[in-house]
Protein backbone atom coordinates (compact mmCIF):
# COMPACT_ATOMS: atom_id res chain seq x y z
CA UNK A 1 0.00 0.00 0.00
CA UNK A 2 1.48 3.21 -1.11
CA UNK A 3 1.58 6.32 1.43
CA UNK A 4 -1.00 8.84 1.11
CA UNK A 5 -0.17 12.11 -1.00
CA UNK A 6 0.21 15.50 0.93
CA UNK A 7 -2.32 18.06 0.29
CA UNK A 8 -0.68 20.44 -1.97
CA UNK A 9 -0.19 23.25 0.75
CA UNK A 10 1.78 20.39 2.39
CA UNK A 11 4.14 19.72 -0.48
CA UNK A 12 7.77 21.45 -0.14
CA UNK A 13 8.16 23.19 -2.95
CA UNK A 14 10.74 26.32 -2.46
CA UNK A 15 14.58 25.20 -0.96
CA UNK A 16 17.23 27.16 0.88
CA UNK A 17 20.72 26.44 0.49
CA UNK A 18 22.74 27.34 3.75
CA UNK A 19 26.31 26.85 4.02
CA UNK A 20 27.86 26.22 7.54
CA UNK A 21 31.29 25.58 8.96
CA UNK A 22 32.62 21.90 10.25
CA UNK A 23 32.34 22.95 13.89
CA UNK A 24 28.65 24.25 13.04
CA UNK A 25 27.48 21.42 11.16
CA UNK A 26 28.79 18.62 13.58
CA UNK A 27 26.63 20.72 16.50
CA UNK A 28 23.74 21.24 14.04
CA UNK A 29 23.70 17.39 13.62
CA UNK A 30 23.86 16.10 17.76
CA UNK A 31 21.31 19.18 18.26
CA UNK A 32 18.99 17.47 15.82
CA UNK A 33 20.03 13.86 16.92
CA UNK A 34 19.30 14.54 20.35
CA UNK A 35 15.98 16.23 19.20
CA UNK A 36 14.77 12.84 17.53
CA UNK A 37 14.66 14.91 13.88
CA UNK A 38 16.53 14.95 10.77
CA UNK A 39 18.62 18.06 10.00
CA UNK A 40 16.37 19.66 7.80
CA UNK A 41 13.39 19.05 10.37
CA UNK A 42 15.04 20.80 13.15
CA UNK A 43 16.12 23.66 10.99
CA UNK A 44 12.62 24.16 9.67
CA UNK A 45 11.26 23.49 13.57
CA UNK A 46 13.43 25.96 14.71
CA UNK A 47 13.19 28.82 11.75
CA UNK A 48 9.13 28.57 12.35
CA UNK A 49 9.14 27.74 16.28
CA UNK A 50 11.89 29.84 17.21
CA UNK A 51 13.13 27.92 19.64
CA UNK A 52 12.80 23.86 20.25
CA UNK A 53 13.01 22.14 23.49
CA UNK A 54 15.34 19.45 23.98
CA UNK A 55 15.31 17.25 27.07
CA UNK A 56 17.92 15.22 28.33
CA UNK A 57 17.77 12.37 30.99
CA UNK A 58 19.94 12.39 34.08
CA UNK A 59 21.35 9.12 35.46
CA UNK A 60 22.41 9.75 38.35
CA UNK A 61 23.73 7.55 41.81
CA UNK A 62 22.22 8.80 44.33
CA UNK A 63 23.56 7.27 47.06
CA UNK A 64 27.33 8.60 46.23
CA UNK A 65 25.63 11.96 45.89
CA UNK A 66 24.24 11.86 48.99
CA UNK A 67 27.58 10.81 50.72
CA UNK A 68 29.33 13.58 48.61
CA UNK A 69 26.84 15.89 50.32
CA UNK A 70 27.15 14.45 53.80
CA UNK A 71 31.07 14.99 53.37
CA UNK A 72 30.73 19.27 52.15
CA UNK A 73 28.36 19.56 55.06
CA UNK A 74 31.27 18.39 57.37
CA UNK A 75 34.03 20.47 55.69
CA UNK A 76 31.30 23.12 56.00
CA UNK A 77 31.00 22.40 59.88
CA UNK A 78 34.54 22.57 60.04
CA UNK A 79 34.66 25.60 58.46
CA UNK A 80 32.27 28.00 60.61
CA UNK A 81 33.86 26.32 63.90
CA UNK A 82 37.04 28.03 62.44
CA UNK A 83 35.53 30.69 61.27
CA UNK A 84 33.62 31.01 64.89
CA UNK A 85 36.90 30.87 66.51
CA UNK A 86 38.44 33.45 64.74
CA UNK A 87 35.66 35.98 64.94
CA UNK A 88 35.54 35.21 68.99
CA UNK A 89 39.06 36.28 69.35
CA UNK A 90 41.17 33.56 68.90
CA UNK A 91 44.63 33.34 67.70
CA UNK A 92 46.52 32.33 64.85
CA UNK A 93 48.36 28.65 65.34
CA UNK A 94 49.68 26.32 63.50
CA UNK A 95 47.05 23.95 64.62
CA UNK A 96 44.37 26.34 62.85
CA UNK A 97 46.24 26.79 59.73
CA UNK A 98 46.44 22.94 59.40
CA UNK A 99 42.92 22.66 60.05
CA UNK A 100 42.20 25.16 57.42
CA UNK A 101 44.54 23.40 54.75
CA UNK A 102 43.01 20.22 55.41
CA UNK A 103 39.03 21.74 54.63
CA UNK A 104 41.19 22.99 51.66
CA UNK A 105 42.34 19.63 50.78
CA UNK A 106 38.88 18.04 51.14
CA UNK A 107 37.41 20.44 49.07
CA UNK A 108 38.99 19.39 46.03
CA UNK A 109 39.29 15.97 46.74
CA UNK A 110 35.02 16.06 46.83
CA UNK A 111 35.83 17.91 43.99
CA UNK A 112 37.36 15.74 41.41
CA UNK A 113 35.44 12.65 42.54
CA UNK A 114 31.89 14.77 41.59
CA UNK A 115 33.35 15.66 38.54
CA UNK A 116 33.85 11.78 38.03
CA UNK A 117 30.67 11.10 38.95
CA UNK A 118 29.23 13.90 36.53
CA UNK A 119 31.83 14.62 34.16
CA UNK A 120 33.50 17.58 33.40
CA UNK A 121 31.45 20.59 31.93
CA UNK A 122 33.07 22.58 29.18
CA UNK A 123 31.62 25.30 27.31
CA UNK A 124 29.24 28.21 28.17
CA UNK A 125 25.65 27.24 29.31
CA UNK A 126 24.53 30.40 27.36
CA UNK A 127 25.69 29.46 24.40
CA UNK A 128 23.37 26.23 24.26
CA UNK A 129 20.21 27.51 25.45
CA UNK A 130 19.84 30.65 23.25
């Protein structure tokens, strides 16, 4: 059985050429990928839309989030005691200055393992969502 013929209105009858660069094309192409269209259907979605929303789905593990967490809210802790100690009048020691590197420490060590959790992010968040 043959597939049913488009009203004329329907028909595409006029073309555009547009030329783009390699870098522009190869985002043009995961943009439409990730939008479930062909190239052509996201340009012409997006030239009479304006704008097309793409969603993404986040995998995440929770429970290593929620240990990651755990661990900033007791370099946090740590933190305002020192802070608190300071502000009451205490002194400069070696023993606070430790205690400060070590937060220090911490804090990137939570660092890299969320980034291996989530993966690095490169790039500008304004330039994808214009």
């Amino acid at each position: 059985m043959a597939r049913p013929k488009k009203e004329k209105d329907e028909k595409y009858s006029r073309s555009v050429t547009m030329y783009f660069t390699d870098s522009q094309y190869e985002l043009l192409s995961e943009q439409a990928a990730s939008a479930g269209l062909s190239i052509s259907s996201y340009i012409r979605k997006m030239v009479m839309e304006g704008r097309l929303l793409v969603t993404y789905d986040v995998v995440a593990d929770a429970t290593a989030i929620t240990a990651l967490t755990a661990e900033y809210g007791k370099i946090g802790s740590n933190l305002n005691q020192i802070a608190k100690y300071f502000h009451t009048g205490g002194s400069r020691s070696m023993a606070m200055e430790n205690e400060i590197r070590t937060c220090i420490n911490d804090l990137y060590r939570l660092r890299k393992e969320m980034i291996g959790l989530a993966g690095e992010f490169h790039g500008s968040a304004e330039t994808h969502h214009k």
